[in-house]
PDB file of N, CA and C in Angstrom:
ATOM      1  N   UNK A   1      94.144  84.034  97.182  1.00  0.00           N
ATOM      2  CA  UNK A   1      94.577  85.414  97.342  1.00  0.00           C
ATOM      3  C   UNK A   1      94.699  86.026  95.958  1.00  0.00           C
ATOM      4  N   UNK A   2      93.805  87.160  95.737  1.00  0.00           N
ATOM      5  CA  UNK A   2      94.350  87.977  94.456  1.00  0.00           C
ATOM      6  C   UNK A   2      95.447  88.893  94.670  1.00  0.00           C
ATOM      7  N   UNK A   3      95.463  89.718  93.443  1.00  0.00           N
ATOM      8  CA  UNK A   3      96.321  90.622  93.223  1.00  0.00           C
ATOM      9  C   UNK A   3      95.373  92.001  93.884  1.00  0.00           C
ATOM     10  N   UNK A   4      96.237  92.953  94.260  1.00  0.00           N
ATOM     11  CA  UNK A   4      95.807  93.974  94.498  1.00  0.00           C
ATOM     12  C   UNK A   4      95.080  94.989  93.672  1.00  0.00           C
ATOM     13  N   UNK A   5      94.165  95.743  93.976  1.00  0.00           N
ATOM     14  CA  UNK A   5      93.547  96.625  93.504  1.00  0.00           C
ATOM     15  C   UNK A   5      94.171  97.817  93.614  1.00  0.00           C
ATOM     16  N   UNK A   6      94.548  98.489  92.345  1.00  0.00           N
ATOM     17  CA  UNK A   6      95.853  99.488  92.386  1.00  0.00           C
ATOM     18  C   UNK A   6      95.496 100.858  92.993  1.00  0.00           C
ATOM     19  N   UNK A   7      94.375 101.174  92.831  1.00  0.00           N
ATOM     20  CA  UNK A   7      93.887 102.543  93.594  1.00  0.00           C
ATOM     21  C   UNK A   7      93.796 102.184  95.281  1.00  0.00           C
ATOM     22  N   UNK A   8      93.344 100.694  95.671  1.00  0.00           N
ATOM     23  CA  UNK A   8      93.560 100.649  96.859  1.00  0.00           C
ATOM     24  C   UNK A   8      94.792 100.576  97.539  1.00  0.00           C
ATOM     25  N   UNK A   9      95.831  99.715  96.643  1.00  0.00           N
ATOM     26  CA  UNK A   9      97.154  99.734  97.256  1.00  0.00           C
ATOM     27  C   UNK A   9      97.743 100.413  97.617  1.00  0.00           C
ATOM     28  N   UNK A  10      97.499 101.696  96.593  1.00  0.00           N
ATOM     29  CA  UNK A  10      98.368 103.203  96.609  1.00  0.00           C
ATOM     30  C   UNK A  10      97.325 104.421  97.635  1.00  0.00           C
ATOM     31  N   UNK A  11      96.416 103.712  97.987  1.00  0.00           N
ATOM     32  CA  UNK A  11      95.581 104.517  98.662  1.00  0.00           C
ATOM     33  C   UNK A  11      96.159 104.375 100.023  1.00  0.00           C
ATOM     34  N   UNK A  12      96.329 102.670 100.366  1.00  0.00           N
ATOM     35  CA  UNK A  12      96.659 102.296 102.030  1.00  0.00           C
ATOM     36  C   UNK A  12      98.671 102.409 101.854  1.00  0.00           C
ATOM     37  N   UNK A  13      98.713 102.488 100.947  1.00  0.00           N
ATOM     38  CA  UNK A  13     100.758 102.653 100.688  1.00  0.00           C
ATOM     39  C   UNK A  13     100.557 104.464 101.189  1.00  0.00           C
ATOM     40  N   UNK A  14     100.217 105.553 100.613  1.00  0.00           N
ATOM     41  CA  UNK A  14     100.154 106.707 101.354  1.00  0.00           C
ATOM     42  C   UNK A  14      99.572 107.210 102.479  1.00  0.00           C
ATOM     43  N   UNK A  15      98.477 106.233 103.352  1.00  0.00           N
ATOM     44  CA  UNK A  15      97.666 106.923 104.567  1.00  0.00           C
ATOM     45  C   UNK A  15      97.930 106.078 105.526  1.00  0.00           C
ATOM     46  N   UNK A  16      98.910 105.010 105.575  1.00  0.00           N
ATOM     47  CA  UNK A  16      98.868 104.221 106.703  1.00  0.00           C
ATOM     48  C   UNK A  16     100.619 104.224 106.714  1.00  0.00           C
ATOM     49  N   UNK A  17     101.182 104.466 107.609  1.00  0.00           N
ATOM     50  CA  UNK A  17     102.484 104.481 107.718  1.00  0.00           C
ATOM     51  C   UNK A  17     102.657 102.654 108.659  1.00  0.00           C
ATOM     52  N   UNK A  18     101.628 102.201 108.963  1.00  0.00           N
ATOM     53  CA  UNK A  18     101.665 101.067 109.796  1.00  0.00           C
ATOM     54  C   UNK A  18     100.479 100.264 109.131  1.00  0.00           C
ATOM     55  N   UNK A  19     100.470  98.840 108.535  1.00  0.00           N
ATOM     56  CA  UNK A  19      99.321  98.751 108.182  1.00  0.00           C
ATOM     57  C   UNK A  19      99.038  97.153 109.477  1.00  0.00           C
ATOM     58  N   UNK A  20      97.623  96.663 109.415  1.00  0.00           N
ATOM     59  CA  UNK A  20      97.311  95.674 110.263  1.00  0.00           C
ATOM     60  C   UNK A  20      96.544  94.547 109.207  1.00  0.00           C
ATOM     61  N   UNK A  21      95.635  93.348 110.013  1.00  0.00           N
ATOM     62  CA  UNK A  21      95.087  92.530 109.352  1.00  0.00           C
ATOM     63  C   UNK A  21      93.840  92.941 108.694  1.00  0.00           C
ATOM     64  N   UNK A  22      93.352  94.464 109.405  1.00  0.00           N
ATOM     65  CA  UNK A  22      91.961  94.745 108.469  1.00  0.00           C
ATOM     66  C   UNK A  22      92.503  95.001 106.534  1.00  0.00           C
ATOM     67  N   UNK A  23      93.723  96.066 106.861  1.00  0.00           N
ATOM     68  CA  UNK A  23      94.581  96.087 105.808  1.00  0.00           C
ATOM     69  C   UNK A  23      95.053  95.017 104.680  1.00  0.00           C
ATOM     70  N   UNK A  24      95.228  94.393 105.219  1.00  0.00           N
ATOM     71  CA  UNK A  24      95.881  93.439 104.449  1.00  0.00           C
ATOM     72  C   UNK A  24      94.676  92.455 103.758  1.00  0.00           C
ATOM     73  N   UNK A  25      93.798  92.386 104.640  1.00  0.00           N
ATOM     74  CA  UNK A  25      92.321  91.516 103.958  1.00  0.00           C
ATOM     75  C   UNK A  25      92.076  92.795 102.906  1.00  0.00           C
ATOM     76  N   UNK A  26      92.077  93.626 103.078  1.00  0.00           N
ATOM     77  CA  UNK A  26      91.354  94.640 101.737  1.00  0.00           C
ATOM     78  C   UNK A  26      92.402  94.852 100.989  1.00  0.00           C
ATOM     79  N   UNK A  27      93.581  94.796 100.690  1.00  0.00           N
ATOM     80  CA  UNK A  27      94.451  94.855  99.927  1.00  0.00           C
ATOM     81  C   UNK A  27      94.395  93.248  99.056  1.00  0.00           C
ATOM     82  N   UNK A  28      94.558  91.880  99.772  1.00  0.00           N
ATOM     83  CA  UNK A  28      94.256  91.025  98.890  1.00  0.00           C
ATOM     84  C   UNK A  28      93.156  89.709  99.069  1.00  0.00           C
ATOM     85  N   UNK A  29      92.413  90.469  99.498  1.00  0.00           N
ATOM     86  CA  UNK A  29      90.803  89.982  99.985  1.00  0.00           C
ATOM     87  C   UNK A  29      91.160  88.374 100.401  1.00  0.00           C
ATOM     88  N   UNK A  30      91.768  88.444 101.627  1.00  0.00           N
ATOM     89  CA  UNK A  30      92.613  87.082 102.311  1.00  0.00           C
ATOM     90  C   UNK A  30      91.944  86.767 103.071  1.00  0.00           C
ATOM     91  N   UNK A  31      91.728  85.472 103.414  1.00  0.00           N
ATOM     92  CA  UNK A  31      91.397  85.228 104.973  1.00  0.00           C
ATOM     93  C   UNK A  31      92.345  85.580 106.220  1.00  0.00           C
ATOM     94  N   UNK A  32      92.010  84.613 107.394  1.00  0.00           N
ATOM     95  CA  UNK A  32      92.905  85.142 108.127  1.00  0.00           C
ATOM     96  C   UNK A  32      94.089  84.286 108.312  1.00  0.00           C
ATOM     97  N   UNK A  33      94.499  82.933 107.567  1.00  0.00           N
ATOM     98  CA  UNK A  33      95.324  82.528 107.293  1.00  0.00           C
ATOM     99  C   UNK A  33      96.148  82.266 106.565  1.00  0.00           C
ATOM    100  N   UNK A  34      95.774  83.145 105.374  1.00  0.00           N
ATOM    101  CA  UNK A  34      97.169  84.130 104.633  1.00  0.00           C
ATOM    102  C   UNK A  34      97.557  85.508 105.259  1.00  0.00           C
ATOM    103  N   UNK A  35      95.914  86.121 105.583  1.00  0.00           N
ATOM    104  CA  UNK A  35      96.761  87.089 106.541  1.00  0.00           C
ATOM    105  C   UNK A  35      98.277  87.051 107.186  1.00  0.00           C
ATOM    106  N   UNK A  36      97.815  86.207 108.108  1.00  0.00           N
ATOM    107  CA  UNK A  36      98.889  85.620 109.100  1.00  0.00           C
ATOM    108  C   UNK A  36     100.337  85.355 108.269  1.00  0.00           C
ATOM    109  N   UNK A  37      99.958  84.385 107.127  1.00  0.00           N
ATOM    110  CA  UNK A  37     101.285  84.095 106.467  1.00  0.00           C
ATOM    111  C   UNK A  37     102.286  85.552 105.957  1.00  0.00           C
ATOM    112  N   UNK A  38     101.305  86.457 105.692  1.00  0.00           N
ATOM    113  CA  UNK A  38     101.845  87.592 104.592  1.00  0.00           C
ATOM    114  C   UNK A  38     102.252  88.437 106.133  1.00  0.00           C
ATOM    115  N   UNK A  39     101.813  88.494 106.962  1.00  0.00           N
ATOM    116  CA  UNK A  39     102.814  89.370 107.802  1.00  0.00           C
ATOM    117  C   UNK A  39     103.743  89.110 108.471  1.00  0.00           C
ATOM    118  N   UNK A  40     104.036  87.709 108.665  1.00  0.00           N
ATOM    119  CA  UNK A  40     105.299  87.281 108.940  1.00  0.00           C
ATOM    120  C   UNK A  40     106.335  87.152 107.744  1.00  0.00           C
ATOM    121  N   UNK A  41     105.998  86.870 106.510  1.00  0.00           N
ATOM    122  CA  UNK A  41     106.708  87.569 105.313  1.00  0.00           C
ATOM    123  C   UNK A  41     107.339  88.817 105.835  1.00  0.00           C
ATOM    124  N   UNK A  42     106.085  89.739 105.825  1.00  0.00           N
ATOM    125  CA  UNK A  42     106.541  91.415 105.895  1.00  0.00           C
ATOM    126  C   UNK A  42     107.469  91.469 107.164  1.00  0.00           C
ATOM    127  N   UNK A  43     107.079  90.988 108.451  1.00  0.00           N
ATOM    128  CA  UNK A  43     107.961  90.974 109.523  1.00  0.00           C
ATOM    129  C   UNK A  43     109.887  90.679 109.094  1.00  0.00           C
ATOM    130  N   UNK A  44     109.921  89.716 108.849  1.00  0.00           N
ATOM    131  CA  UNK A  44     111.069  89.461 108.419  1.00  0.00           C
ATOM    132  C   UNK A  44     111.900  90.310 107.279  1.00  0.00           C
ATOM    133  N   UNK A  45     111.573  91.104 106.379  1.00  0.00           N
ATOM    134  CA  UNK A  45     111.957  92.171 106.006  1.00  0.00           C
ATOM    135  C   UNK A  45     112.313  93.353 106.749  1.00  0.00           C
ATOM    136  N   UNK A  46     110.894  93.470 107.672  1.00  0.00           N
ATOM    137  CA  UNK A  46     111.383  94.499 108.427  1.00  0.00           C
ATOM    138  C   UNK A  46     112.583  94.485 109.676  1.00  0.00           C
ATOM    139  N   UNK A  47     112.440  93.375 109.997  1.00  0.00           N
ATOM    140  CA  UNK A  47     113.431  92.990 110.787  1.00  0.00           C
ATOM    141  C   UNK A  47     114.980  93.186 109.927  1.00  0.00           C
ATOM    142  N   UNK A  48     115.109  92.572 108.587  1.00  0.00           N
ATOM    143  CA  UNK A  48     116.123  93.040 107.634  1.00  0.00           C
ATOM    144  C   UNK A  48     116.556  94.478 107.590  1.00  0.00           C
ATOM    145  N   UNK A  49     115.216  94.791 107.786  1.00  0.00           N
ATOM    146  CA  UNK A  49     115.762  97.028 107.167  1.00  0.00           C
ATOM    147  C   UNK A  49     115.838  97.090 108.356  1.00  0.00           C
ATOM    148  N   UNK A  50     115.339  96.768 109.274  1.00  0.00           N
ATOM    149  CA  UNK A  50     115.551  97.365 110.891  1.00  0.00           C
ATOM    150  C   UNK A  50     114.756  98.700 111.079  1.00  0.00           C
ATOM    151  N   UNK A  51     114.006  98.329 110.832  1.00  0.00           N
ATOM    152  CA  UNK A  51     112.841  99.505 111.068  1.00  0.00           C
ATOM    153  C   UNK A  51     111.811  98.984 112.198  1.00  0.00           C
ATOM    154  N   UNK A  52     111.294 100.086 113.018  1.00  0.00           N
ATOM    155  CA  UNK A  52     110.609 100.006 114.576  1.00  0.00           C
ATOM    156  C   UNK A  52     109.254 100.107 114.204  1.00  0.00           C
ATOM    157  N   UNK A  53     108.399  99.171 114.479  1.00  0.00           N
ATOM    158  CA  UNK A  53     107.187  99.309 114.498  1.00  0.00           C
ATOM    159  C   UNK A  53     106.541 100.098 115.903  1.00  0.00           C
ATOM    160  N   UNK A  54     105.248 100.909 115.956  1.00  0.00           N
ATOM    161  CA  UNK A  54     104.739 101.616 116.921  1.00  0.00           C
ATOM    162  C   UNK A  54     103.739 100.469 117.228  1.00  0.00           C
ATOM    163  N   UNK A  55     102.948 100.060 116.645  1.00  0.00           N
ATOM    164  CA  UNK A  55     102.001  98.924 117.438  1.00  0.00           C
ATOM    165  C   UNK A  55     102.180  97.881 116.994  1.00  0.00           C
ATOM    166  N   UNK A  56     102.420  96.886 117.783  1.00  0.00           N
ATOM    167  CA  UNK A  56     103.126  95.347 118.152  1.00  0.00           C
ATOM    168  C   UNK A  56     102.371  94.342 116.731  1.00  0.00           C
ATOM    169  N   UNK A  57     101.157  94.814 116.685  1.00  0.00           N
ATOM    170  CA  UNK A  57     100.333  93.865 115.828  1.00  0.00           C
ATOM    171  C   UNK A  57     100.408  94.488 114.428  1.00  0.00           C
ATOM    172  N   UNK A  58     101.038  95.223 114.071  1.00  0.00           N
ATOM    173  CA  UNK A  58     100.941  96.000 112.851  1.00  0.00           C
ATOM    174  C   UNK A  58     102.452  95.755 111.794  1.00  0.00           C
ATOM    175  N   UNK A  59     102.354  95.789 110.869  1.00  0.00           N
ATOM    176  CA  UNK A  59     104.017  95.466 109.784  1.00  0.00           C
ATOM    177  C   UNK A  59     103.939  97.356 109.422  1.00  0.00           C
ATOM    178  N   UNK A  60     104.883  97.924 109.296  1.00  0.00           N
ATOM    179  CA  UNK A  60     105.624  98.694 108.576  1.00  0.00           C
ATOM    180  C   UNK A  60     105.078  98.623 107.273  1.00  0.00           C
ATOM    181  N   UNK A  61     104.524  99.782 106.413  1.00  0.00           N
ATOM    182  CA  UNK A  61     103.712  99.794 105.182  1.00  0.00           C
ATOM    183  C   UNK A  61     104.959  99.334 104.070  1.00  0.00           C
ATOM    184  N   UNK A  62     105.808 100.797 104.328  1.00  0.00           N
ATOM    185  CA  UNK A  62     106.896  99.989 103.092  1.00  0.00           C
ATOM    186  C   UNK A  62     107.639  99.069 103.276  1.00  0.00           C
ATOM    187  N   UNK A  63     108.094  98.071 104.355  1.00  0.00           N
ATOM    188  CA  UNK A  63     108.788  97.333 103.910  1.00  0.00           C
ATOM    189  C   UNK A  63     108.029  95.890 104.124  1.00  0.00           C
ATOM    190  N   UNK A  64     106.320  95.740 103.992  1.00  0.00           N
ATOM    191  CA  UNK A  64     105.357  95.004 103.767  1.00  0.00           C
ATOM    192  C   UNK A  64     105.526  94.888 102.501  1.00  0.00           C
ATOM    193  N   UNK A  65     105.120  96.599 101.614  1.00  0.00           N
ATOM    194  CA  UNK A  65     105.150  96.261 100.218  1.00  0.00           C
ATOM    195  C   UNK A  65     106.204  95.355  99.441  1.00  0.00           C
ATOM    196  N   UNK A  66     107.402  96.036 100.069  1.00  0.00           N
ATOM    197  CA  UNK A  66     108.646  95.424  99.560  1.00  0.00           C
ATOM    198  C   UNK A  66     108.216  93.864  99.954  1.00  0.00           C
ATOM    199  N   UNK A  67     108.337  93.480 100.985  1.00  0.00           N
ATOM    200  CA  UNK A  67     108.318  91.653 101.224  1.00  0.00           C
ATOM    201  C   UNK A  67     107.156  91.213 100.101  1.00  0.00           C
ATOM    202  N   UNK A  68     105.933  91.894  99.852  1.00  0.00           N
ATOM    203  CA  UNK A  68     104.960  91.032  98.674  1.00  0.00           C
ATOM    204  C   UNK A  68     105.354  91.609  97.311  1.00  0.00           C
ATOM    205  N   UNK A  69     106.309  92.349  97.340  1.00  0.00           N
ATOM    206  CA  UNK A  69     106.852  92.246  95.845  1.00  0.00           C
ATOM    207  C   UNK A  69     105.599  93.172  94.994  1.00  0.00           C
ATOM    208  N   UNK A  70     105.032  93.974  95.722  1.00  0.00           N
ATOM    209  CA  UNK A  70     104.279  95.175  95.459  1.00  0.00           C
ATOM    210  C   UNK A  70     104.990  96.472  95.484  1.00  0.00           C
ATOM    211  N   UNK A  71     105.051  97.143  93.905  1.00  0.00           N
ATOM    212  CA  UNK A  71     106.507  98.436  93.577  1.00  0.00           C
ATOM    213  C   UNK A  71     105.559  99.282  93.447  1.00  0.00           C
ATOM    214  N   UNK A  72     105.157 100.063  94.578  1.00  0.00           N
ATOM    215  CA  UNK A  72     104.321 101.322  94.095  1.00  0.00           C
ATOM    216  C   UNK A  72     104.490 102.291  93.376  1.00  0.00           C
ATOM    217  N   UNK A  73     105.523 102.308  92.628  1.00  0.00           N
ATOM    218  CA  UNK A  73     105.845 103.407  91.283  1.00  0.00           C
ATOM    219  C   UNK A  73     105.441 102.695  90.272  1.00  0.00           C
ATOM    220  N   UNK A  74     105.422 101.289  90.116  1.00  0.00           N
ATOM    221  CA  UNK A  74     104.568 100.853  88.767  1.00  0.00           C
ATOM    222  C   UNK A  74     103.064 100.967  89.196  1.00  0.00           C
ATOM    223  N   UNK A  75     102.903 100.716  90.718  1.00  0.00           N
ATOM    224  CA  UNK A  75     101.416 100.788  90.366  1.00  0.00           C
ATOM    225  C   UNK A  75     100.689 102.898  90.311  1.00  0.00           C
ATOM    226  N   UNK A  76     102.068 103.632  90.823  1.00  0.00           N
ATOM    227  CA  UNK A  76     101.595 104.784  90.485  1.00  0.00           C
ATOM    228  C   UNK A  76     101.213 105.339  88.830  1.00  0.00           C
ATOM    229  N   UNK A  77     101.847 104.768  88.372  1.00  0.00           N
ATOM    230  CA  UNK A  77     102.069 104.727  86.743  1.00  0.00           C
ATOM    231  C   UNK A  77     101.209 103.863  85.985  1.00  0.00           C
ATOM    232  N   UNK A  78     100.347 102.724  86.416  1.00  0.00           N
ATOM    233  CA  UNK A  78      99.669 102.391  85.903  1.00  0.00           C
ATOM    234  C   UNK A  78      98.352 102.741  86.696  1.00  0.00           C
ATOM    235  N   UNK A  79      98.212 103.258  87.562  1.00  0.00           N
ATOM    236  CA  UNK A  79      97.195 104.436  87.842  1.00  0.00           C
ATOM    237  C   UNK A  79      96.902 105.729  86.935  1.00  0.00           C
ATOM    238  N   UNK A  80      98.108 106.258  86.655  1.00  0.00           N
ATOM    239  CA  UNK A  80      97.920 107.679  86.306  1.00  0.00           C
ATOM    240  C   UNK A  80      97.446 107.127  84.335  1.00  0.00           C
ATOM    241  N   UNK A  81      98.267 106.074  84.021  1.00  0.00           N
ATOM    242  CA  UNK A  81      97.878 106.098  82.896  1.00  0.00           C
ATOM    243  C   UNK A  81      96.511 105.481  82.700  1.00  0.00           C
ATOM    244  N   UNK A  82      95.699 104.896  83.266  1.00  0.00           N
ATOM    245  CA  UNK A  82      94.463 104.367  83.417  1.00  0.00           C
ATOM    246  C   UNK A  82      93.730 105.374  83.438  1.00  0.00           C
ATOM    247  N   UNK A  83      93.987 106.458  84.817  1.00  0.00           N
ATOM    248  CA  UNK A  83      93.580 107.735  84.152  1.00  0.00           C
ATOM    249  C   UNK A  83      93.362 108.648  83.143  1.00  0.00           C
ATOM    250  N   UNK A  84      94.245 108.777  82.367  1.00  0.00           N
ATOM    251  CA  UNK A  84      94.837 109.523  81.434  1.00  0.00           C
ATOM    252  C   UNK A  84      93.946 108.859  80.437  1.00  0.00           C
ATOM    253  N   UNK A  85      93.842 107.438  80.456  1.00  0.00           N
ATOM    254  CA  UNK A  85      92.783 107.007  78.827  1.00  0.00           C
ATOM    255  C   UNK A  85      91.442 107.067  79.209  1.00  0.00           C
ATOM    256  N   UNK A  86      91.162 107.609  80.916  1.00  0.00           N
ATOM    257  CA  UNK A  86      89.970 107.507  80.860  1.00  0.00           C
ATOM    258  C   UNK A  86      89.336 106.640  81.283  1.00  0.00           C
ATOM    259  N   UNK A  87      89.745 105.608  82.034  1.00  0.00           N
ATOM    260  CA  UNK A  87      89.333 104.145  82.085  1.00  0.00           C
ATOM    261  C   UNK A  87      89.208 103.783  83.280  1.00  0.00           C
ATOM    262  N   UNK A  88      89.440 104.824  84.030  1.00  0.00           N
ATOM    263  CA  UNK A  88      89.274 104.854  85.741  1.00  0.00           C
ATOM    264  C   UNK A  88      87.687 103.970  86.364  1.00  0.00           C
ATOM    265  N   UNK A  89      86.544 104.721  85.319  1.00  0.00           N
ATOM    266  CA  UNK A  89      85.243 103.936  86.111  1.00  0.00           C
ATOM    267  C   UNK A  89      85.058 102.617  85.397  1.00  0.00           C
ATOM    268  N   UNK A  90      85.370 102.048  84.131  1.00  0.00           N
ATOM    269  CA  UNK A  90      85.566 100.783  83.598  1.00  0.00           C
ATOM    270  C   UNK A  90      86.423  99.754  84.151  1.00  0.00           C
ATOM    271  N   UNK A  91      87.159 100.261  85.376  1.00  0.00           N
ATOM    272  CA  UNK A  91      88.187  99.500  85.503  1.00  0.00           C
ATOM    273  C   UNK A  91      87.329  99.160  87.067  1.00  0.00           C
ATOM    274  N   UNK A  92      86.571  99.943  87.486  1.00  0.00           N
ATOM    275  CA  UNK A  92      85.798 100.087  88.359  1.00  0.00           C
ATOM    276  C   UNK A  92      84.890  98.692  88.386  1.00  0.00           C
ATOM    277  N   UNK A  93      84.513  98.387  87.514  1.00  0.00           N
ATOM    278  CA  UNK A  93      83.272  97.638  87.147  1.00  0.00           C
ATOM    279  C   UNK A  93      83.735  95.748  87.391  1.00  0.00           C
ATOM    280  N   UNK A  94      85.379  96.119  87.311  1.00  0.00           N
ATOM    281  CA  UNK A  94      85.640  94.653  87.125  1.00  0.00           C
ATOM    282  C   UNK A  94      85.994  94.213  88.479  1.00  0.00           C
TER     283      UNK A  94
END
């Protein structure tokens, strides 16, 4: 399992209020048996905050992030400054 790709993280952290296993494979290009592991992670958080999921098979976006220890204000910030030097399509390449 890698680390996330920061334009994607912050892409599926703002458009998915619910994320699933297609999600989570493109966030850290997993099979389906980390899949599995990382949303019962996220489950159990959410169960902590007590927050209601709408579809049964899906984790809650933010308190997924929170359980993998993914802070989308650092990765907003090291977005914008990646931007800012310019380095947006170089960063592309890797």
């Amino acid at each position: 399992m890698k680390t996330p790709d920061i334009a994607t993280a912050i892409r599926i952290y703002y458009t998915k209020t619910e994320i699933g296993n297609k999600e989570i494979r493109e966030l850290f290009s997993s099979g389906s048996a980390n899949t599995v592991e990382l949303m019962d992670i996220a489950r159990k958080v959410i169960e902590e905050n007590k927050v209601i999921t709408f579809i049964k098979t899906n984790v809650e976006t933010k308190s997924a992030y929170q359980a993998w220890g993914l802070d989308i204000k650092s990765y907003e910030a090291r977005y914008a400054k990646i931007k800012s030097l310019d380095l947006l399509a170089a960063s592309d390449s890797n």
